[in-house]
N, C-alpha and C. Protein backbone atom coordinates (compact mmCIF):
# COMPACT_ATOMS: atom_id res chain seq x y z
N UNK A 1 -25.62 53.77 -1.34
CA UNK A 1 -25.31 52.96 -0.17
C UNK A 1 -25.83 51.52 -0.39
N UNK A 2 -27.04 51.67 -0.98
CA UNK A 2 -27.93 49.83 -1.57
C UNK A 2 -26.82 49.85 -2.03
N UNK A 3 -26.18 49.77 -2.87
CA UNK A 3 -25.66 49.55 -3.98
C UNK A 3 -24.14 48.86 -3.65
N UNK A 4 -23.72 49.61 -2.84
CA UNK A 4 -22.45 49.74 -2.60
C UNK A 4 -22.54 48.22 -1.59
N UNK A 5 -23.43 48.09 -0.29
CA UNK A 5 -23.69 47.15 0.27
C UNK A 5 -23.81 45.81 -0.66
N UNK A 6 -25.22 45.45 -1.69
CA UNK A 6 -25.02 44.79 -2.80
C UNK A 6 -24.16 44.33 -2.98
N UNK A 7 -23.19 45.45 -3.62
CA UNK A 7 -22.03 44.38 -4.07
C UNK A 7 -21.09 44.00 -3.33
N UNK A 8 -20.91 44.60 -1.81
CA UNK A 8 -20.28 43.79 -0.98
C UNK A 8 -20.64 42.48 -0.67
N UNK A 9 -21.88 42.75 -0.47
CA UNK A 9 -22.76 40.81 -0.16
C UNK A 9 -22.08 40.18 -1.11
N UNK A 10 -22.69 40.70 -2.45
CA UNK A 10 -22.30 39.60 -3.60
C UNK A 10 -20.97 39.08 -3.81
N UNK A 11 -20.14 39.58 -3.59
CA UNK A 11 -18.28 39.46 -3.08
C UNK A 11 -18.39 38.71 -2.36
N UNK A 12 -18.84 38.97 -0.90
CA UNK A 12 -18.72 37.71 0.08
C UNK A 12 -19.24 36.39 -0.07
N UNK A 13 -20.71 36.62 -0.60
CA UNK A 13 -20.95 35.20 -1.12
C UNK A 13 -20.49 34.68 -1.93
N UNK A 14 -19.55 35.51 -2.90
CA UNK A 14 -19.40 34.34 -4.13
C UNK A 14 -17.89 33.96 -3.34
N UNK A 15 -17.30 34.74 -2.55
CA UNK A 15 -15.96 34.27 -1.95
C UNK A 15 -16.50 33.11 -1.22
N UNK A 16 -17.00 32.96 -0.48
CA UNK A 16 -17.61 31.95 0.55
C UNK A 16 -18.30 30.36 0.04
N UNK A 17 -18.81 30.99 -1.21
CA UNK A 17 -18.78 29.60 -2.56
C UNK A 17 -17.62 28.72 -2.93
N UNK A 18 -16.84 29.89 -3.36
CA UNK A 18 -15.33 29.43 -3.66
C UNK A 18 -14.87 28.68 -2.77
N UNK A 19 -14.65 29.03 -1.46
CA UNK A 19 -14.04 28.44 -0.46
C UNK A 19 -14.97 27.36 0.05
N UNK A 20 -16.02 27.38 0.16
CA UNK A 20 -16.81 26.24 0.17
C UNK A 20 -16.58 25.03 -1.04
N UNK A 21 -16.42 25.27 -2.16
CA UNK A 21 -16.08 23.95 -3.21
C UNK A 21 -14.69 23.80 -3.19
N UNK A 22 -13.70 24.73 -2.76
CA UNK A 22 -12.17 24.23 -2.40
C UNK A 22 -12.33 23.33 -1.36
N UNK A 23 -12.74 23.75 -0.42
CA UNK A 23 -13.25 22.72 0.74
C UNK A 23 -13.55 21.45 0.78
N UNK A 24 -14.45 21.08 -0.06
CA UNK A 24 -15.27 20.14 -0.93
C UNK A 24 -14.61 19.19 -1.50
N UNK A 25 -13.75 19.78 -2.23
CA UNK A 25 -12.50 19.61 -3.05
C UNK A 25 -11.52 19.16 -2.42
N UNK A 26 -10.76 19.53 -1.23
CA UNK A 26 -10.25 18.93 -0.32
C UNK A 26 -10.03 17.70 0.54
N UNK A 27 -11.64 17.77 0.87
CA UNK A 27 -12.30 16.33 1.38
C UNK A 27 -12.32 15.46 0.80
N UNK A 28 -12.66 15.80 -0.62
CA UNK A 28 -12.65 14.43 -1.25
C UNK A 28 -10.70 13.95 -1.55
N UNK A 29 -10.51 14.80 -1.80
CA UNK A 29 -9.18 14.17 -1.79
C UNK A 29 -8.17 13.65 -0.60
N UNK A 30 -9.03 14.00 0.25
CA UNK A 30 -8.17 13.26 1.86
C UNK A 30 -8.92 12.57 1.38
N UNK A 31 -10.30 11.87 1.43
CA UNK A 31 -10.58 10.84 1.35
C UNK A 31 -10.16 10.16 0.23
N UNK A 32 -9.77 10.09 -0.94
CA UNK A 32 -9.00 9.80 -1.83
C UNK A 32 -7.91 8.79 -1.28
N UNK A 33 -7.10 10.27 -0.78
CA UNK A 33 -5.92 9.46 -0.53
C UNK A 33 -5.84 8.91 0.89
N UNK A 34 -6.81 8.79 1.73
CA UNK A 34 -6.75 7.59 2.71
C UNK A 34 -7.63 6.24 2.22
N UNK A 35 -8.32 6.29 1.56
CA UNK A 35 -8.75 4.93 0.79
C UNK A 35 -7.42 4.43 -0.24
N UNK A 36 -6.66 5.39 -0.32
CA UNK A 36 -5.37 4.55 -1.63
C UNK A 36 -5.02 4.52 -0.59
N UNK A 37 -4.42 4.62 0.59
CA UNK A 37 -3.27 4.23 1.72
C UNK A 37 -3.37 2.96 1.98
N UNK A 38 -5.31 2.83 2.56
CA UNK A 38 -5.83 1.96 3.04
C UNK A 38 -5.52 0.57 2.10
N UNK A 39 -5.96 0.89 0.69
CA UNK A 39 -5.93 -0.12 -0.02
C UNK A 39 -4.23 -0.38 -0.16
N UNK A 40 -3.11 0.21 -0.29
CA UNK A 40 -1.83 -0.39 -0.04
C UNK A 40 -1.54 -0.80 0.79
N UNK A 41 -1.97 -0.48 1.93
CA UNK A 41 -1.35 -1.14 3.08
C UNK A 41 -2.25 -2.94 3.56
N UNK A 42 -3.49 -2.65 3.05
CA UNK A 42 -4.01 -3.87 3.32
C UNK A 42 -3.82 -5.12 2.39
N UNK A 43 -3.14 -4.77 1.07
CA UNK A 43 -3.08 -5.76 -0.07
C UNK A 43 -1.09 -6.05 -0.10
N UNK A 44 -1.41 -7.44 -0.28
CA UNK A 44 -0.24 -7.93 -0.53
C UNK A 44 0.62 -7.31 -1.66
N UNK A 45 -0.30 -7.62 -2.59
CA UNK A 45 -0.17 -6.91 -3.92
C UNK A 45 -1.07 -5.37 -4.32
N UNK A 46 -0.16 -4.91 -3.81
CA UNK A 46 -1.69 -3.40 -3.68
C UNK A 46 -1.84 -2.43 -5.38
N UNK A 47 -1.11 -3.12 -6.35
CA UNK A 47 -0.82 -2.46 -7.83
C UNK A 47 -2.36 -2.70 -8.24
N UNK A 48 -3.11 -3.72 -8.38
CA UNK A 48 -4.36 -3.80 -8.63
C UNK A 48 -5.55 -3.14 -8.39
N UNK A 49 -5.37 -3.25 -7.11
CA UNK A 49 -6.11 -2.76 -6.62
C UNK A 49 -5.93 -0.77 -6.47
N UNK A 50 -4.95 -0.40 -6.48
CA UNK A 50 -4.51 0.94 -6.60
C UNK A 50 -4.77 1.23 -8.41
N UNK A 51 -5.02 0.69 -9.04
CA UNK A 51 -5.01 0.87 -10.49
C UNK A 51 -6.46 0.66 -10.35
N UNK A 52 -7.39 0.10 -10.32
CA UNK A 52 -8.84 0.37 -9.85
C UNK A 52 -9.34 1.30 -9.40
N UNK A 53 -8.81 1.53 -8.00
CA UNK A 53 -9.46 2.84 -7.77
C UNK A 53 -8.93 4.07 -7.96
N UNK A 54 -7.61 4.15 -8.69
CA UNK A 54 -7.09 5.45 -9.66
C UNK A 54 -8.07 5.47 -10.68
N UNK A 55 -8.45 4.60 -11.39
CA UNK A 55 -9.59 4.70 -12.47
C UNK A 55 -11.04 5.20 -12.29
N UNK A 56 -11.39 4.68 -10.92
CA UNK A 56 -12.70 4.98 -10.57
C UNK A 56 -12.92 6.37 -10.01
N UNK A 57 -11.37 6.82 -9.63
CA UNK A 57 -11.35 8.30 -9.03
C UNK A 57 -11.01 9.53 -9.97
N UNK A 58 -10.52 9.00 -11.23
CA UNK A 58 -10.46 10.12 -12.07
C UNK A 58 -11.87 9.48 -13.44
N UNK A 59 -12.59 9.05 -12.95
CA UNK A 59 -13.35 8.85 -14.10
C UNK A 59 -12.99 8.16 -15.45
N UNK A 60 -11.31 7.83 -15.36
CA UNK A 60 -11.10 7.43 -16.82
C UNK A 60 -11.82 5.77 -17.34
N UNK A 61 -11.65 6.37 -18.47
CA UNK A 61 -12.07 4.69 -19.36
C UNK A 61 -11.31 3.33 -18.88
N UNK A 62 -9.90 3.53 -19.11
CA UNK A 62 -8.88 2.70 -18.70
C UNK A 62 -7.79 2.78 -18.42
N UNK A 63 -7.22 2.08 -17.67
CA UNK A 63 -6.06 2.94 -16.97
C UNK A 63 -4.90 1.38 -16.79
N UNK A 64 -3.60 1.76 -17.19
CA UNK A 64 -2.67 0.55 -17.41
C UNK A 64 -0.97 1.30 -16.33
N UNK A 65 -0.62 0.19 -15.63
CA UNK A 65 0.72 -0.01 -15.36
C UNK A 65 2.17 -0.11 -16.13
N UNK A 66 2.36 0.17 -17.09
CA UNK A 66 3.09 -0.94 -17.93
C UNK A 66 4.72 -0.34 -17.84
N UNK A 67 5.14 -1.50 -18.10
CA UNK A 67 6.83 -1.78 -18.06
C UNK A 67 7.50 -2.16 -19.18
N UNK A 68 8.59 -1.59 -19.83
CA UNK A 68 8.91 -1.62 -20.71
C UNK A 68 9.92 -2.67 -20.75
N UNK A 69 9.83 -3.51 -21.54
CA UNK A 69 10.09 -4.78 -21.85
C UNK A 69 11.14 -5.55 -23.31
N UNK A 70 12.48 -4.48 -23.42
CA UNK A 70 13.11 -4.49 -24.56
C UNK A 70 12.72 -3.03 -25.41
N UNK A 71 11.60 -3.68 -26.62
CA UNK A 71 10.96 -2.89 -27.61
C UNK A 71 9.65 -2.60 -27.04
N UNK A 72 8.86 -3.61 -26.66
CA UNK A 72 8.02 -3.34 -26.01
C UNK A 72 7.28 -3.20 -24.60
N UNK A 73 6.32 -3.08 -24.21
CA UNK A 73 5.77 -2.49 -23.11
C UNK A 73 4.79 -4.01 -22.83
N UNK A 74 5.18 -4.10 -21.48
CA UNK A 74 3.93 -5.07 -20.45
C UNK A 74 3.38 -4.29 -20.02
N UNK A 75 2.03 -5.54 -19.75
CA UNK A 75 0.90 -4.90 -19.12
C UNK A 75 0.73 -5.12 -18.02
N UNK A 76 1.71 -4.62 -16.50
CA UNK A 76 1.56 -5.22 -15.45
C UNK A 76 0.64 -5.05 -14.31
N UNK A 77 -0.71 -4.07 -14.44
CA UNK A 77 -1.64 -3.91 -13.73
C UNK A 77 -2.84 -3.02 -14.74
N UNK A 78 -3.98 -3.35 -15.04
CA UNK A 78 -5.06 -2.87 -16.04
C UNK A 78 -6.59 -2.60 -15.10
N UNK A 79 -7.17 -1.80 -15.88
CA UNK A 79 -8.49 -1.44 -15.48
C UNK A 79 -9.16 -0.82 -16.26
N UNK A 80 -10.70 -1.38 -16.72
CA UNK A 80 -11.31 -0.51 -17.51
C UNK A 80 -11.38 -1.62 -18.46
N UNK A 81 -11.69 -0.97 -19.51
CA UNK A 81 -12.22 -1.50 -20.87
C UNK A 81 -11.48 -1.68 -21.77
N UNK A 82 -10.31 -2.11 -22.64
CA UNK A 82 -9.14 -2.32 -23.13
C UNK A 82 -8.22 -1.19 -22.95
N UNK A 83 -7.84 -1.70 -22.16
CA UNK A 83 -6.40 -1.19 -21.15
C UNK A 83 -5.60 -0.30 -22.12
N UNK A 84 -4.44 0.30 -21.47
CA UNK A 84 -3.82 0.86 -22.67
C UNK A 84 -2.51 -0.26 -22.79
N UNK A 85 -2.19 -0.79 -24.19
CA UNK A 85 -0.40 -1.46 -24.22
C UNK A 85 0.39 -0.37 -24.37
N UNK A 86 0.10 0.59 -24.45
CA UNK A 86 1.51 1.37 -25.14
C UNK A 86 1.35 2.52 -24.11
N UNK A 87 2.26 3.51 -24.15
CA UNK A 87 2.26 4.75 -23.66
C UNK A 87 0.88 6.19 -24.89
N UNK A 88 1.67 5.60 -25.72
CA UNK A 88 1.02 6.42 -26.85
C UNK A 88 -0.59 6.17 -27.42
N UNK A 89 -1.31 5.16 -26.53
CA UNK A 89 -2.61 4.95 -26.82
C UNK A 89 -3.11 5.53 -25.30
N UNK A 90 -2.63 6.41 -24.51
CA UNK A 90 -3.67 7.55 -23.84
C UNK A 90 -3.73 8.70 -23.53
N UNK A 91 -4.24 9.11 -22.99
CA UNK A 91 -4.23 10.97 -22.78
C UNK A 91 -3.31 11.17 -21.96
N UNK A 92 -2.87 10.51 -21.27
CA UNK A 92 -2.53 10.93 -19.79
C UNK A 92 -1.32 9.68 -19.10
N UNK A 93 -0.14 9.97 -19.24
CA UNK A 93 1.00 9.68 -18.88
C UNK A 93 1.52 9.79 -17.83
N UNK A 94 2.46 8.95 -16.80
CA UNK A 94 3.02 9.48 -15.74
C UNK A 94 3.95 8.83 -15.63
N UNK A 95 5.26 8.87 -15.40
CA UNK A 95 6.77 8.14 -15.22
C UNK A 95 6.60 7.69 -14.06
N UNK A 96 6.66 6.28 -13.56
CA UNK A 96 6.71 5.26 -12.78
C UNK A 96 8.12 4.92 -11.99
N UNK A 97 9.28 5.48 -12.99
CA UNK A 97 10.58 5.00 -12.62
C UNK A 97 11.18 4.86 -14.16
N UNK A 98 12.04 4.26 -14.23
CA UNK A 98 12.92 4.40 -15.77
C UNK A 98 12.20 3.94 -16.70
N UNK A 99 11.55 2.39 -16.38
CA UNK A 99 11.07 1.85 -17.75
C UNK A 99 9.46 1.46 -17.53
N UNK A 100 9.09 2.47 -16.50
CA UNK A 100 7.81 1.84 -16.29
C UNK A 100 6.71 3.17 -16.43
N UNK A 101 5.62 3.21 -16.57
CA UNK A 101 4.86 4.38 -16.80
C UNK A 101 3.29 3.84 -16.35
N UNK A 102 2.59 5.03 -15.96
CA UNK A 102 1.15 5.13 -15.92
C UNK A 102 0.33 5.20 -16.92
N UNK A 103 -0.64 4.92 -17.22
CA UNK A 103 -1.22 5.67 -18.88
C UNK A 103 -2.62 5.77 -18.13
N UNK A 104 -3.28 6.61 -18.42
CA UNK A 104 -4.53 6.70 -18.75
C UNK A 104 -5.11 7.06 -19.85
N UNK A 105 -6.34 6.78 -20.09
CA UNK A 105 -7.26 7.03 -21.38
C UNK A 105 -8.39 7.43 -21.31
N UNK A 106 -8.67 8.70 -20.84
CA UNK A 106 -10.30 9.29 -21.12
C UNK A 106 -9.71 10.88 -21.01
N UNK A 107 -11.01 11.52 -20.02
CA UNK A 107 -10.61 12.80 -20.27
C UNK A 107 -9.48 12.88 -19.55
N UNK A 108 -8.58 13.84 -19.99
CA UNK A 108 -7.27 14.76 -19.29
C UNK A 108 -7.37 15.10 -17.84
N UNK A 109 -6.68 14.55 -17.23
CA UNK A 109 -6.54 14.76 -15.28
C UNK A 109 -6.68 16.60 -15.61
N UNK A 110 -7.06 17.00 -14.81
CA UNK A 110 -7.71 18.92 -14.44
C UNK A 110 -6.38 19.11 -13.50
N UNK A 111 -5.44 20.41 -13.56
CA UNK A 111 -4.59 20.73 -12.87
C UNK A 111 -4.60 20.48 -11.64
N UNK A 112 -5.70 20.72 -11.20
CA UNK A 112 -5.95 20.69 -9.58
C UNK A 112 -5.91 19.19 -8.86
N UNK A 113 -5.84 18.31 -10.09
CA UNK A 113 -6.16 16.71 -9.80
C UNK A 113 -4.64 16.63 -9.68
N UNK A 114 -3.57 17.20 -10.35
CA UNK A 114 -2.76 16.72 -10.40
C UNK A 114 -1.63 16.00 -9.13
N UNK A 115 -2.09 16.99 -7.89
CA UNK A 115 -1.20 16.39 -6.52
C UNK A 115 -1.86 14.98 -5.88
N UNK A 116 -3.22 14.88 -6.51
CA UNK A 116 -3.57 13.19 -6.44
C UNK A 116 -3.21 12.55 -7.06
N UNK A 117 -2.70 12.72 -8.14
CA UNK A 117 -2.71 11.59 -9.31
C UNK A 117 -0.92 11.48 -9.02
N UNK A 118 -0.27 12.72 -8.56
CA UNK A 118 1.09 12.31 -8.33
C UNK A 118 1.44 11.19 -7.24
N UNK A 119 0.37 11.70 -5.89
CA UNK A 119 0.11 10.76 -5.30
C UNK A 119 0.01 8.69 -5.29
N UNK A 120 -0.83 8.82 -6.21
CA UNK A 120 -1.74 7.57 -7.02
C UNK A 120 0.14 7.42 -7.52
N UNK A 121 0.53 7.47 -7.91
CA UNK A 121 2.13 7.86 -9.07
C UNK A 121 3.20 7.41 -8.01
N UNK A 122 3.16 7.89 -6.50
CA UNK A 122 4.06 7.27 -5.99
C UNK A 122 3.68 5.68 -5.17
N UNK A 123 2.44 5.90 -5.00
CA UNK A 123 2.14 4.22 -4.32
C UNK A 123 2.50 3.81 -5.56
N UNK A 124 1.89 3.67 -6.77
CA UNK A 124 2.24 2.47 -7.49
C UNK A 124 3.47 2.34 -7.60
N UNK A 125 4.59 3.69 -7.63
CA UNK A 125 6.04 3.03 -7.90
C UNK A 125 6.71 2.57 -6.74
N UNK A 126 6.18 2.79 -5.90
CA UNK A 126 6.75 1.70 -4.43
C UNK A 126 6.27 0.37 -4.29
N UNK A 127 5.15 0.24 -4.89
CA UNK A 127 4.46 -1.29 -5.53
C UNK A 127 5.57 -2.01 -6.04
N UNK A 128 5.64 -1.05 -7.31
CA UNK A 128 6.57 -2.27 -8.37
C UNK A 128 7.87 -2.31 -7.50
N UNK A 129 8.43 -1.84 -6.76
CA UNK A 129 9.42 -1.54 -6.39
C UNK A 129 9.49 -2.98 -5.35
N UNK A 130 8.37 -2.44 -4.45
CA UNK A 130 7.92 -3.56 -3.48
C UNK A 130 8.13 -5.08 -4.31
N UNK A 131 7.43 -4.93 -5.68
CA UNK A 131 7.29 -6.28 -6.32
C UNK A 131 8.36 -6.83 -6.75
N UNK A 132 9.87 -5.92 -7.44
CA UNK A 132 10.90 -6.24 -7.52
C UNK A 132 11.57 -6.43 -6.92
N UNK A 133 11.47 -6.23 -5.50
CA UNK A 133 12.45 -6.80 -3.85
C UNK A 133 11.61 -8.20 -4.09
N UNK A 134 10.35 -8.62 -3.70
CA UNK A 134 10.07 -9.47 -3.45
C UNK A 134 10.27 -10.98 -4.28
N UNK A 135 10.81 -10.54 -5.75
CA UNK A 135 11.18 -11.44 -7.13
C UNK A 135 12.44 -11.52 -6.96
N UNK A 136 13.53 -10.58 -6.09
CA UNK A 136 15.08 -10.79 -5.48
C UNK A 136 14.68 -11.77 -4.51
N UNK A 137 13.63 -11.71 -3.47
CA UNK A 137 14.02 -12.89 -2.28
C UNK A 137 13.79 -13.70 -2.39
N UNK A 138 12.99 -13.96 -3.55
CA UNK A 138 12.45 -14.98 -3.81
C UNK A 138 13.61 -15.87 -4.44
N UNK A 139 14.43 -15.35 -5.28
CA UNK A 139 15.32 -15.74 -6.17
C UNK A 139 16.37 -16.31 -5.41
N UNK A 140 16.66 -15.23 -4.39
CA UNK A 140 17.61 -15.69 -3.57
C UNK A 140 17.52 -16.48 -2.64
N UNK A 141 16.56 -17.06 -2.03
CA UNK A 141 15.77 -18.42 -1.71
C UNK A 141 15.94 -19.05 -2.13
N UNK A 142 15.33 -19.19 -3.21
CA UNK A 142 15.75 -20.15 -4.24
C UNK A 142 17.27 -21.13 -4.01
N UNK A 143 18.30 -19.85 -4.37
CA UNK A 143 19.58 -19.94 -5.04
C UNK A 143 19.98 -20.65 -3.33
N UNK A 144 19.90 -20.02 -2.41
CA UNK A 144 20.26 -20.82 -1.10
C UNK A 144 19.62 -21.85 -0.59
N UNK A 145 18.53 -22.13 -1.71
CA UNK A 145 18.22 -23.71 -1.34
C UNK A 145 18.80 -24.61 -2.06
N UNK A 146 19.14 -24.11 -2.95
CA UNK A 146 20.19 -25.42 -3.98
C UNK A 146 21.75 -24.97 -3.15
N UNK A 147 22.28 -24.14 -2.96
CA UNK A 147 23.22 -24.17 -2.68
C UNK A 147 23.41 -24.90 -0.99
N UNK A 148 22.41 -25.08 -0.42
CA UNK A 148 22.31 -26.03 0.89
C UNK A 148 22.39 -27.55 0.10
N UNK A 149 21.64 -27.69 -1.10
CA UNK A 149 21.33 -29.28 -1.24
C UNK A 149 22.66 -29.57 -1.86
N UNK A 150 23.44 -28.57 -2.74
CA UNK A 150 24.97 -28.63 -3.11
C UNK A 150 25.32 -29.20 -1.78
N UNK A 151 25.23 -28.62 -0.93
CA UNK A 151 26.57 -29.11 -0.11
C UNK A 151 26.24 -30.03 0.64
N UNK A 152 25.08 -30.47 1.05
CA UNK A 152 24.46 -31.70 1.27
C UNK A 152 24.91 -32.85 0.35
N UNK A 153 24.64 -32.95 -0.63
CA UNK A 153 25.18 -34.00 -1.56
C UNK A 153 26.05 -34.18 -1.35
N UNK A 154 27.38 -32.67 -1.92
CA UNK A 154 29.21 -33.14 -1.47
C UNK A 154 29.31 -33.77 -0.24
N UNK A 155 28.91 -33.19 0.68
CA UNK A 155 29.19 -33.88 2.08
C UNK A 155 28.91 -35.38 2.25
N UNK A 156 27.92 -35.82 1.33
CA UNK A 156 27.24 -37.58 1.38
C UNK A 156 28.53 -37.97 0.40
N UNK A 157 28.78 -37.45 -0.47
CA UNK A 157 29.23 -38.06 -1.40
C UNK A 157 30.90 -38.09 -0.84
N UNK A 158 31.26 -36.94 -0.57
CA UNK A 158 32.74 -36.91 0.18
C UNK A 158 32.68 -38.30 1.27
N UNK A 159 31.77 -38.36 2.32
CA UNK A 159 31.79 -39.46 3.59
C UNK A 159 32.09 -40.52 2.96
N UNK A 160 31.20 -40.77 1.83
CA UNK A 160 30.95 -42.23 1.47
C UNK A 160 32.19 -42.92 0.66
N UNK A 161 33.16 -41.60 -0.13
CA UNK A 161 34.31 -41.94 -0.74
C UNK A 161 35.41 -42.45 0.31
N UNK A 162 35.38 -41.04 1.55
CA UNK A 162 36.26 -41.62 2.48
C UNK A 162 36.78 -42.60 3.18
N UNK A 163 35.62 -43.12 3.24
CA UNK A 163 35.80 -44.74 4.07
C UNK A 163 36.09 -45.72 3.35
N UNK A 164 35.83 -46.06 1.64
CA UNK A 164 36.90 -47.29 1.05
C UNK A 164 37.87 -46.15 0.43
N UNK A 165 38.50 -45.37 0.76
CA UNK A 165 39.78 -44.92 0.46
C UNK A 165 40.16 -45.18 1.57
N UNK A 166 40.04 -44.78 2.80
CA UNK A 166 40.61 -45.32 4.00
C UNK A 166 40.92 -46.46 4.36
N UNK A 167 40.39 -47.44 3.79
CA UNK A 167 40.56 -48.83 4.08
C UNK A 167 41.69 -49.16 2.86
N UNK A 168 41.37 -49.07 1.26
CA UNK A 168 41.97 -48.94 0.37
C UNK A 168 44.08 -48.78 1.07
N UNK A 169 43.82 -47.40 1.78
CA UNK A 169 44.81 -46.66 1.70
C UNK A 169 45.87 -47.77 3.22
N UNK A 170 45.07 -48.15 4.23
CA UNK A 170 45.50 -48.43 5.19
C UNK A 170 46.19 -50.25 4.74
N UNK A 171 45.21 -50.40 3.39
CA UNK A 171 45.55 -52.17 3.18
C UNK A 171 47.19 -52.01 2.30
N UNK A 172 47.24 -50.86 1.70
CA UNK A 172 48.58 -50.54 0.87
C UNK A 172 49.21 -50.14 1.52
N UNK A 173 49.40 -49.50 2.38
CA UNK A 173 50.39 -49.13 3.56
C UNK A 173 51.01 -50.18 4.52
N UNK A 174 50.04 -51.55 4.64
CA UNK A 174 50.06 -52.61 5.38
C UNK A 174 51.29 -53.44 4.92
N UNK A 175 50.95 -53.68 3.10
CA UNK A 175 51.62 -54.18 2.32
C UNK A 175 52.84 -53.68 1.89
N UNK A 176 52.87 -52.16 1.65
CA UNK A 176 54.19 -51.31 1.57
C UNK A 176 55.39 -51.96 3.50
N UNK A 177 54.64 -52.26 3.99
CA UNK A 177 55.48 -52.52 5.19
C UNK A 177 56.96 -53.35 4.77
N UNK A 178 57.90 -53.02 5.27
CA UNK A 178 59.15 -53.75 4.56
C UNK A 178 59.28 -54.72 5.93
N UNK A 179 59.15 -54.20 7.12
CA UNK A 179 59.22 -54.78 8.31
C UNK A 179 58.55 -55.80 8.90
N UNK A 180 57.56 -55.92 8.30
CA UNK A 180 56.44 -57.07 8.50
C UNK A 180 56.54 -58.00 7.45
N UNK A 181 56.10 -59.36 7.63
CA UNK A 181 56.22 -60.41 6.66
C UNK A 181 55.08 -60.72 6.94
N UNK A 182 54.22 -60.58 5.91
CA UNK A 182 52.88 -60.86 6.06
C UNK A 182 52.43 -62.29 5.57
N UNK A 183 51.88 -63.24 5.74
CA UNK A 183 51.35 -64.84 5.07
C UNK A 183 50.72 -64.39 3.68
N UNK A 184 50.36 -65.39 3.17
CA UNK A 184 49.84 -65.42 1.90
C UNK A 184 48.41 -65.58 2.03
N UNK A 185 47.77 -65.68 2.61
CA UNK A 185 46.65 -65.00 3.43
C UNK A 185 46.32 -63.80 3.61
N UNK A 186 46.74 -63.26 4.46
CA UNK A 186 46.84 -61.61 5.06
C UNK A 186 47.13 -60.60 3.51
N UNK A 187 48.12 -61.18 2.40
CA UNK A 187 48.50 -60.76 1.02
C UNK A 187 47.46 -60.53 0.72
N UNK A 188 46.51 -62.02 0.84
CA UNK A 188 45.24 -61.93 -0.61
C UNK A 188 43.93 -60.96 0.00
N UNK A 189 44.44 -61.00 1.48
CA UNK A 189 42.97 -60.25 2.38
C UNK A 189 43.45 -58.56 1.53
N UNK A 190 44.45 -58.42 2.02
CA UNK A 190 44.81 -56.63 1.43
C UNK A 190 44.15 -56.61 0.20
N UNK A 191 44.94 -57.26 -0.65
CA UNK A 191 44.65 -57.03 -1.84
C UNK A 191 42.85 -57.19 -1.94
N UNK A 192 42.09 -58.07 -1.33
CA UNK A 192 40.44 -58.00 -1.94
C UNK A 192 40.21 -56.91 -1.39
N UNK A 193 41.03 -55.98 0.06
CA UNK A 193 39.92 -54.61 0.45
C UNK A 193 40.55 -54.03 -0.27
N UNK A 194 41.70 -53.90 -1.32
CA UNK A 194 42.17 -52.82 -2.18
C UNK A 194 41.04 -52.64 -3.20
């Protein structure tokens, strides 16, 4: 009966361990991922700062953004101690979107890390995403501010033609008159506003 009791205790406690460091385990990762929320939502640019504390939360050495760039790879957000350039200089990979990727470099993310780090995986690709809308409006700003000063110019430049063509046009029409006999005066006036 000791015995049998024994090892019931010992079952429950070690179950009650378990579920106590899942627990544990839990917390920290809500808190995790309400400090990455926090930090995207409060930063203009939140790739930096989300690449910081992805690094500081999995312990790695260094941890890189990068975008693939032709042949090679940019380095568009870094942390740590020489960053990774490539895909192939870290342990730990994650697809960003077509040409863009995560890298890390120390120990290997632990299975259980993995629904954070997917996490960490989608803020940053709504970042760059964010960052590539914002390099369109910008552009397109741009392009509709020259295309306002385009038509600003034509419009100065059209007015200013109009009015000695108008005069031009009204002094030859004067002179085309078959009906009028104009002096030799009134002749030489046309002809100087021609």
């Amino acid at each position: 009966a000791f015995v049998a009791v024994g090892g019931l205790v010992s079952f429950l406690m070690a179950r009650s361990a378990r579920l106590r460091l899942e627990a544990g385990r839990a917390r920290a990762e809500a808190q995790t991922l309400t400090r990455m929320a926090g930090a995207a939502i409060g930063e203009r640019d939140p790739l930096p700062a989300l690449v910081d504390q992805l690094r500081t939360t999995f312990g790695a050495e260094a941890v890189a953004v990068l975008q693939r760039s032709g042949a090679t790879w940019e380095v568009l957000a870094a942390a740590g101690a020489e960053p990774p350039t490539a895909p192939v200089e870290g342990t730990t990979e994650v697809p960003l979107g077509e040409d863009a990727r995560l890298v890390l470099r120390g120990a290997p993310v632990a299975a259980e890390d993995r629904g954070v780090l997917a996490a960490f995986a989608a803020h940053l690709a709504a970042a760059l995403r964010n960052r590539a809308l914002e390099a369109e409006a910008s552009a397109a700003a741009r392009s509709a501010s020259l295309n306002q000063l385009r038509s600003t110019i034509l419009n100065s430049v059209s007015h200013d033609l109009r009015t000695p063509l108008s005069s031009i046009k009204a002094a030859v029409s004067s002179l085309r008159q078959t009906d009028i006999i104009w002096s030799e005066a009134d002749h030489s006036e046309f002809l100087a506003t021609i």
